[in-house]
N, C-alpha and C. Protein backbone atom coordinates (compact mmCIF):
# COMPACT_ATOMS: atom_id res chain seq x y z
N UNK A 1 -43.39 2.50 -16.70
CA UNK A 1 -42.44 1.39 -16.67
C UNK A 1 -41.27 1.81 -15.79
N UNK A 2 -40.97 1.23 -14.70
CA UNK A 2 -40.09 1.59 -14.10
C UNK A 2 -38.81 0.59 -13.73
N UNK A 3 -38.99 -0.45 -14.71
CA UNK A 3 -38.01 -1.97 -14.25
C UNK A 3 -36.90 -0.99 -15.93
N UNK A 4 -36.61 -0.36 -15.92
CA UNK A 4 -35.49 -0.22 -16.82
C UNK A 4 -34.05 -0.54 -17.13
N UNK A 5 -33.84 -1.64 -15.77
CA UNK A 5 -32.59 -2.32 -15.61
C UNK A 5 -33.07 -3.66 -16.95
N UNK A 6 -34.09 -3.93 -17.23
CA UNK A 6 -34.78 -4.62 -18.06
C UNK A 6 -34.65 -4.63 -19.74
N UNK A 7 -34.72 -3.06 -19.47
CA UNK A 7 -34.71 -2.63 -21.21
C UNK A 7 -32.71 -3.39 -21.67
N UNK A 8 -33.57 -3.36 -22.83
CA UNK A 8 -31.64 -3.58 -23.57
C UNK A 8 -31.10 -2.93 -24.07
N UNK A 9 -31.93 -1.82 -24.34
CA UNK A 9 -31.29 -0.17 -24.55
C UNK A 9 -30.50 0.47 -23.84
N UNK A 10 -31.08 0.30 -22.39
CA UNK A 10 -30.61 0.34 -21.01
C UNK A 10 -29.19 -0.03 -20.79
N UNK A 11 -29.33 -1.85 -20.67
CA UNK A 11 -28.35 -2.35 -20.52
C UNK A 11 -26.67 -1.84 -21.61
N UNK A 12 -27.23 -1.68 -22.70
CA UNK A 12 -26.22 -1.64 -24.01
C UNK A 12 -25.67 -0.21 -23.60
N UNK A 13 -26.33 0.79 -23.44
CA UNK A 13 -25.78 1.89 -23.05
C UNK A 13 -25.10 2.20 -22.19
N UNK A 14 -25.12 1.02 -20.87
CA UNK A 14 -24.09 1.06 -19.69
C UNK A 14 -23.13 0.45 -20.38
N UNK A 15 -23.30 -0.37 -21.12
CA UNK A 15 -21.99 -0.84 -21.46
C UNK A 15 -20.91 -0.47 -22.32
N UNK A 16 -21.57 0.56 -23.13
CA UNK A 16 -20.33 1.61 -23.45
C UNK A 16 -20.26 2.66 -23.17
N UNK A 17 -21.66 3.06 -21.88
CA UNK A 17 -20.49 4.06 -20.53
C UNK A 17 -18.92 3.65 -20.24
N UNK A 18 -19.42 2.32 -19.97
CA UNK A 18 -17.86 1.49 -18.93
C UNK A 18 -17.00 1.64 -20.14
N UNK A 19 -17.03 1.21 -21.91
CA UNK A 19 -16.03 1.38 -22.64
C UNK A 19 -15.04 3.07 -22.81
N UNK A 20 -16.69 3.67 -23.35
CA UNK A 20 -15.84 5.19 -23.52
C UNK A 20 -15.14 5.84 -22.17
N UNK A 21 -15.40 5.27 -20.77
CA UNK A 21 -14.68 6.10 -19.64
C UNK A 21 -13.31 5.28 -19.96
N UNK A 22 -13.57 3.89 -20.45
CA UNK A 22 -12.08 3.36 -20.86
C UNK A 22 -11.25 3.83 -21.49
N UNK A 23 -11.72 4.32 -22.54
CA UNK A 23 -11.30 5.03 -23.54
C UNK A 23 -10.57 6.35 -23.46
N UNK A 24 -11.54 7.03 -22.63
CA UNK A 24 -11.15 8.72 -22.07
C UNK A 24 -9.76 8.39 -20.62
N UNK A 25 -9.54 7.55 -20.29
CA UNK A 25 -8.62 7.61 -19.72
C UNK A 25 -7.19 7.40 -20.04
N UNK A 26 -7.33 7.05 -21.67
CA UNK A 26 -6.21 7.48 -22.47
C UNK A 26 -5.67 8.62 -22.94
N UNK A 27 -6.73 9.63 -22.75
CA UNK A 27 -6.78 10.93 -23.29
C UNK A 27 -5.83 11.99 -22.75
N UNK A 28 -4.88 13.29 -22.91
CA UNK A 28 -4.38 13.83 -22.40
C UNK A 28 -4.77 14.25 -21.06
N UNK A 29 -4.35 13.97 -20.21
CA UNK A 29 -4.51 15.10 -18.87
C UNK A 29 -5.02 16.52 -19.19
N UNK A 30 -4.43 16.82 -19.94
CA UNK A 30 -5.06 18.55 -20.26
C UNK A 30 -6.71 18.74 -20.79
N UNK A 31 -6.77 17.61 -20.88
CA UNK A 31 -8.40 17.40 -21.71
C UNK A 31 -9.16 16.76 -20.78
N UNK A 32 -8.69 16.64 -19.30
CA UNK A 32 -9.44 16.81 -18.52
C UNK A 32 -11.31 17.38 -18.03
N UNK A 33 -10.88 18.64 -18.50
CA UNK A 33 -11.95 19.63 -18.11
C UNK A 33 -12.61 20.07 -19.53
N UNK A 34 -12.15 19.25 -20.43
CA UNK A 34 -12.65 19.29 -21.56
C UNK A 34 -13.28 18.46 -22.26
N UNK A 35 -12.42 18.13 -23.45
CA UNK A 35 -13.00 17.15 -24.41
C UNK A 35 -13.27 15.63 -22.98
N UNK A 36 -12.48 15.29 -22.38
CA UNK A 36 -12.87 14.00 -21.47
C UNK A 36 -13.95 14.34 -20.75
N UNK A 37 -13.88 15.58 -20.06
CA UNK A 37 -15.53 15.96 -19.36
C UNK A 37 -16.58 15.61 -19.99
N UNK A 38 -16.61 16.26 -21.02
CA UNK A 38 -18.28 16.58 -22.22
C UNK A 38 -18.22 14.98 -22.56
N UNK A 39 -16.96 14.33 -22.96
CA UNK A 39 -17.38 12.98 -23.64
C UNK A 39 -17.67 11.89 -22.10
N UNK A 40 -17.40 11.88 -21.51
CA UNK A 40 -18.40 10.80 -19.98
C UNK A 40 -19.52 12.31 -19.67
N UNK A 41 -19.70 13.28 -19.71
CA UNK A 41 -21.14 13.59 -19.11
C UNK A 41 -22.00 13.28 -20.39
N UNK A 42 -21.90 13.14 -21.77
CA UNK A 42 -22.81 12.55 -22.57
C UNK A 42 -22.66 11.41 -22.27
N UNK A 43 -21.60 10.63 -22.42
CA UNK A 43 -21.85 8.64 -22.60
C UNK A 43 -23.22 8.09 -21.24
N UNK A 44 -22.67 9.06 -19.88
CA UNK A 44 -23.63 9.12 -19.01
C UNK A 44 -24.86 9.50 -19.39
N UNK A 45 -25.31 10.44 -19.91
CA UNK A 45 -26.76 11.12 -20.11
C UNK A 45 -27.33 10.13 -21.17
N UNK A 46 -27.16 9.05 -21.60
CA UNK A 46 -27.81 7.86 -22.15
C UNK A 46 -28.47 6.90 -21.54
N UNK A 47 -27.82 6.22 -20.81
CA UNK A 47 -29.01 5.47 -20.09
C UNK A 47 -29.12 6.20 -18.96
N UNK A 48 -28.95 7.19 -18.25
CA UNK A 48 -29.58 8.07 -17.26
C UNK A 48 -30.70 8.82 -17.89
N UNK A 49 -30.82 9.29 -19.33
CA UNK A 49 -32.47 9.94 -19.45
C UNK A 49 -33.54 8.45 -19.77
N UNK A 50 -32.84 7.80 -20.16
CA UNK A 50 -33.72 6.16 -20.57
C UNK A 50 -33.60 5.82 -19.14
N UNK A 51 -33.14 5.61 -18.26
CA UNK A 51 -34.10 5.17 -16.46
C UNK A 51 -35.27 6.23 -16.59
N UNK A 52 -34.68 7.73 -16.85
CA UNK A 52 -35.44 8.55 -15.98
C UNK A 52 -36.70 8.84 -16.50
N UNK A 53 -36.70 8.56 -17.34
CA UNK A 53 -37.92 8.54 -18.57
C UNK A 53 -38.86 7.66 -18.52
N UNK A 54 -38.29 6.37 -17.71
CA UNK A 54 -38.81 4.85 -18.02
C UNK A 54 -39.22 5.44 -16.42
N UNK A 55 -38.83 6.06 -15.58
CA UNK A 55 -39.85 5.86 -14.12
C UNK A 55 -40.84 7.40 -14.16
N UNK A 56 -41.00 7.42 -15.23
CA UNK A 56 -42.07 9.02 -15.35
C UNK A 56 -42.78 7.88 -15.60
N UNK A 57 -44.03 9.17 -15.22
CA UNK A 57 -45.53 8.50 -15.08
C UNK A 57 -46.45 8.37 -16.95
N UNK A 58 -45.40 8.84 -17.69
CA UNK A 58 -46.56 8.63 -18.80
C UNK A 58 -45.37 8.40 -20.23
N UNK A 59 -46.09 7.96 -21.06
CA UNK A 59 -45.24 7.20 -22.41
C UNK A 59 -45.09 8.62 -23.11
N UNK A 60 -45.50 9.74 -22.91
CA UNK A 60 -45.47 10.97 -23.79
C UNK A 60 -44.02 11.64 -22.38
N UNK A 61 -43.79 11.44 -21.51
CA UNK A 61 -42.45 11.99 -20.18
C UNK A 61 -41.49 10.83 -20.83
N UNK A 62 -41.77 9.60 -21.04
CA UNK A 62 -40.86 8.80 -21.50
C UNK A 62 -40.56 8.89 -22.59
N UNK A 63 -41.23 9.39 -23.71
CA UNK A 63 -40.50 9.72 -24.94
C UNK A 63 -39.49 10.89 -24.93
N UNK A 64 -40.06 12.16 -24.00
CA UNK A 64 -38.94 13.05 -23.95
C UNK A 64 -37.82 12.55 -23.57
N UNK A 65 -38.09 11.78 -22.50
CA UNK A 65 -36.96 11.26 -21.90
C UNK A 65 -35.37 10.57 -23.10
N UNK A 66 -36.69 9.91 -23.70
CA UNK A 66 -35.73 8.87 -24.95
C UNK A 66 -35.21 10.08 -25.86
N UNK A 67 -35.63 11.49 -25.84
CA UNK A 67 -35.43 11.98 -27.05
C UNK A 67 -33.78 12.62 -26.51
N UNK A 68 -33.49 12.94 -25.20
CA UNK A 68 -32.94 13.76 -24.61
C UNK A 68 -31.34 12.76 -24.69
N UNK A 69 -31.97 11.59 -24.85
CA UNK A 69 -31.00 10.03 -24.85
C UNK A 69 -30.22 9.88 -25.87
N UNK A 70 -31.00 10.29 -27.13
CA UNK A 70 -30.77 10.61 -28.65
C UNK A 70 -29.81 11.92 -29.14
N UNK A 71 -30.64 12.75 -28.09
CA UNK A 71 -29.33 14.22 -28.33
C UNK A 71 -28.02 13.96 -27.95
N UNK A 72 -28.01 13.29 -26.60
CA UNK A 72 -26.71 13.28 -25.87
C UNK A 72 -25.81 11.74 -27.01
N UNK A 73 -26.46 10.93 -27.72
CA UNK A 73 -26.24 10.31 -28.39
C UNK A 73 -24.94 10.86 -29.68
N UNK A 74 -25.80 11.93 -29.91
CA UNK A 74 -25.42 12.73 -31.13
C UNK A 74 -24.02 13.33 -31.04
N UNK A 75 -24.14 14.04 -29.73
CA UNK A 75 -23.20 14.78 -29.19
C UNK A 75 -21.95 13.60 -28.74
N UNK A 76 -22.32 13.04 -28.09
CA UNK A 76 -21.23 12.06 -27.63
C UNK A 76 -20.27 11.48 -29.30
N UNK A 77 -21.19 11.35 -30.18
CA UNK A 77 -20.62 10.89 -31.67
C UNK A 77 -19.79 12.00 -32.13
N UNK A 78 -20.09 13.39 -32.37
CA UNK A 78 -19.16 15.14 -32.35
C UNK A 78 -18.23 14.52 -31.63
N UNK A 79 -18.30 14.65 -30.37
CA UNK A 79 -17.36 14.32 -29.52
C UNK A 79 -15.90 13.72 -29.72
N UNK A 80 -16.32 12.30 -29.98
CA UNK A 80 -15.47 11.24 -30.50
C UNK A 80 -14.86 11.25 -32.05
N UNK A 81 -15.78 12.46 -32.73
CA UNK A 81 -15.33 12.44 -33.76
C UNK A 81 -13.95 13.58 -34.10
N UNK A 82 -14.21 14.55 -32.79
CA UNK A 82 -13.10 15.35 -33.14
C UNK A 82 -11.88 14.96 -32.14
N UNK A 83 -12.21 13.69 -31.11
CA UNK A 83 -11.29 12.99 -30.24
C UNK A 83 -10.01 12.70 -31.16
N UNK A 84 -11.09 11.89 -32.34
CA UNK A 84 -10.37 10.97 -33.40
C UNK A 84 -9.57 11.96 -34.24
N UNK A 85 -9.70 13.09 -34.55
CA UNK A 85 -9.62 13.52 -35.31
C UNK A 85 -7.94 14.33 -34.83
N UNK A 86 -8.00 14.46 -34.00
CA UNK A 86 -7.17 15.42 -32.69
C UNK A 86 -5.91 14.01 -32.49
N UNK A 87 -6.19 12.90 -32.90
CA UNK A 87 -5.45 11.31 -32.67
C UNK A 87 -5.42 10.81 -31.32
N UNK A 88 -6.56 11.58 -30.64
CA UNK A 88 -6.63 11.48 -29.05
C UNK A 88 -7.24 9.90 -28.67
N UNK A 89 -8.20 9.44 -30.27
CA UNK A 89 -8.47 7.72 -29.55
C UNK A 89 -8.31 7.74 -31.48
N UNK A 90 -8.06 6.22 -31.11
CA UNK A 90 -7.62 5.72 -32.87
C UNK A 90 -8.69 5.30 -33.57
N UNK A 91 -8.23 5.02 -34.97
CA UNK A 91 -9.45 4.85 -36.04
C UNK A 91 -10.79 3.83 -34.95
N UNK A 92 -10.20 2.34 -34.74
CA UNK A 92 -10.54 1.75 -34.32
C UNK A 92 -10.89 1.57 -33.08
N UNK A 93 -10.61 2.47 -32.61
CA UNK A 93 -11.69 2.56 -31.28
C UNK A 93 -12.69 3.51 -31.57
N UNK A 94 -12.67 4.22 -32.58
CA UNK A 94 -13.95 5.13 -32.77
C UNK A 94 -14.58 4.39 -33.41
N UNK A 95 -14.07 3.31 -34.36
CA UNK A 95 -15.06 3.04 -34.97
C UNK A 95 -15.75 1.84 -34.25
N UNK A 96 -15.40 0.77 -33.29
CA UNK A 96 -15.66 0.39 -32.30
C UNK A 96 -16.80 1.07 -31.28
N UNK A 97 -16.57 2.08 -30.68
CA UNK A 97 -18.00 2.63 -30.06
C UNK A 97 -19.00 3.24 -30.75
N UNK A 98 -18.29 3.81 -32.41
CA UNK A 98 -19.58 4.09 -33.15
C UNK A 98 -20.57 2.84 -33.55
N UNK A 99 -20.01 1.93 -33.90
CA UNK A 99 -20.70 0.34 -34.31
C UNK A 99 -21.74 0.61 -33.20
N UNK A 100 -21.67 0.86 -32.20
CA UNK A 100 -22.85 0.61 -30.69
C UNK A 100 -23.28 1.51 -30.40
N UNK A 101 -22.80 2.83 -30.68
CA UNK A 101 -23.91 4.03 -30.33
C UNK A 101 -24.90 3.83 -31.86
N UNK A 102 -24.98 3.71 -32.52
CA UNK A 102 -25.32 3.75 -33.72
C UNK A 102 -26.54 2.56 -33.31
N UNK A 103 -26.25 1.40 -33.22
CA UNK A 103 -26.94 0.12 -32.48
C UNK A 103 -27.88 1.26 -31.19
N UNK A 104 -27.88 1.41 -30.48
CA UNK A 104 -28.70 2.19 -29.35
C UNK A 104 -29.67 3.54 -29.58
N UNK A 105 -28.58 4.09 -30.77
CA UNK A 105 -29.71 5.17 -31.15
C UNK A 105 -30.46 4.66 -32.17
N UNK A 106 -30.51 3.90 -32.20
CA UNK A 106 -31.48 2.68 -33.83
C UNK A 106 -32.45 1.82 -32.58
N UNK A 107 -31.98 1.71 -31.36
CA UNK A 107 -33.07 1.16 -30.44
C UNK A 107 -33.82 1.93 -29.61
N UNK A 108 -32.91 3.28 -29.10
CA UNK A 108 -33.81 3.90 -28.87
C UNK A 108 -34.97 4.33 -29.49
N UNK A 109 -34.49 4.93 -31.39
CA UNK A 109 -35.68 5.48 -31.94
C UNK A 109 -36.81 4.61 -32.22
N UNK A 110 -36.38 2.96 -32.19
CA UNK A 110 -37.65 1.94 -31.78
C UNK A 110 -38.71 2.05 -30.81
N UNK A 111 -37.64 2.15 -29.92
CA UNK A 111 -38.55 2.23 -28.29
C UNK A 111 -39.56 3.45 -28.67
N UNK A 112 -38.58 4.51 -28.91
CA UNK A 112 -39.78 5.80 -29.29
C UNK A 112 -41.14 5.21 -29.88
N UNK A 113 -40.71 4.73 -31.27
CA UNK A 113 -41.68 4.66 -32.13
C UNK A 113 -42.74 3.62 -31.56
N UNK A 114 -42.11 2.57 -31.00
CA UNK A 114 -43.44 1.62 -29.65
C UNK A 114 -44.21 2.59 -28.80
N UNK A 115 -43.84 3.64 -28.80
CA UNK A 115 -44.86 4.21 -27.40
C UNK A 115 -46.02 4.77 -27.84
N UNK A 116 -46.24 4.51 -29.70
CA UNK A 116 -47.74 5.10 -30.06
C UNK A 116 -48.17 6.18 -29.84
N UNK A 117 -46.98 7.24 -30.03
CA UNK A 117 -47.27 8.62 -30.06
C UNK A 117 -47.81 9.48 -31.07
């Protein structure tokens, strides 16, 4: 499957790329090379392993793919949780992008479970 602009896993996951880089640009300057780095190179590594997965040649390359989608999932949630915690983004914006990572990793592990592995 290589039309993954298609999936809505896809789509949903760009769309709180574009929120959390919103988000991280509230964040201290000093957290630059830190906590703001790690939190956009995960929000990114979501729908970048779901394309890259979706243009491999087999549903067993595309599940890794989805699984790798799921880790960075996880991590991006750590992330935000010690953002929040630090008062670096507020109750409500964490709990705002958790509502939708939560939604994506509940679609990804669908998609998984469709590929009849």
């Amino acid at each position: 499957m290589n039309r993954y602009k298609e999936l809505l896993v896809w789509q949903k996951a760009i769309d709180l790329a574009v929120e959390v880089y919103q988000v991280t640009e509230k964040l201290p300057k000093e957290e630059k090379y830190g906590l703001i780095s790690q939190i956009n190179r995960s929000v990114v590594s979501i729908p970048s392993n779901i394309a890259e997965g979706a243009g491999r040649n087999s549903n067993k390359e595309f599940n890794n793919f989805l699984g790798i989608a799921q880790g960075s999932a996880f991590e991006l949630d750590t992330q935000l949780i010690i953002s929040n915690r630090l008062k670096f983004i507020s109750n409500q914006e964490y709990q705002n992008i958790e509502v939708q990572l939560v939604h994506i990793q509940n679609m990804v592990a669908r998609l998984k479970k469709s590929l009849n592995l």
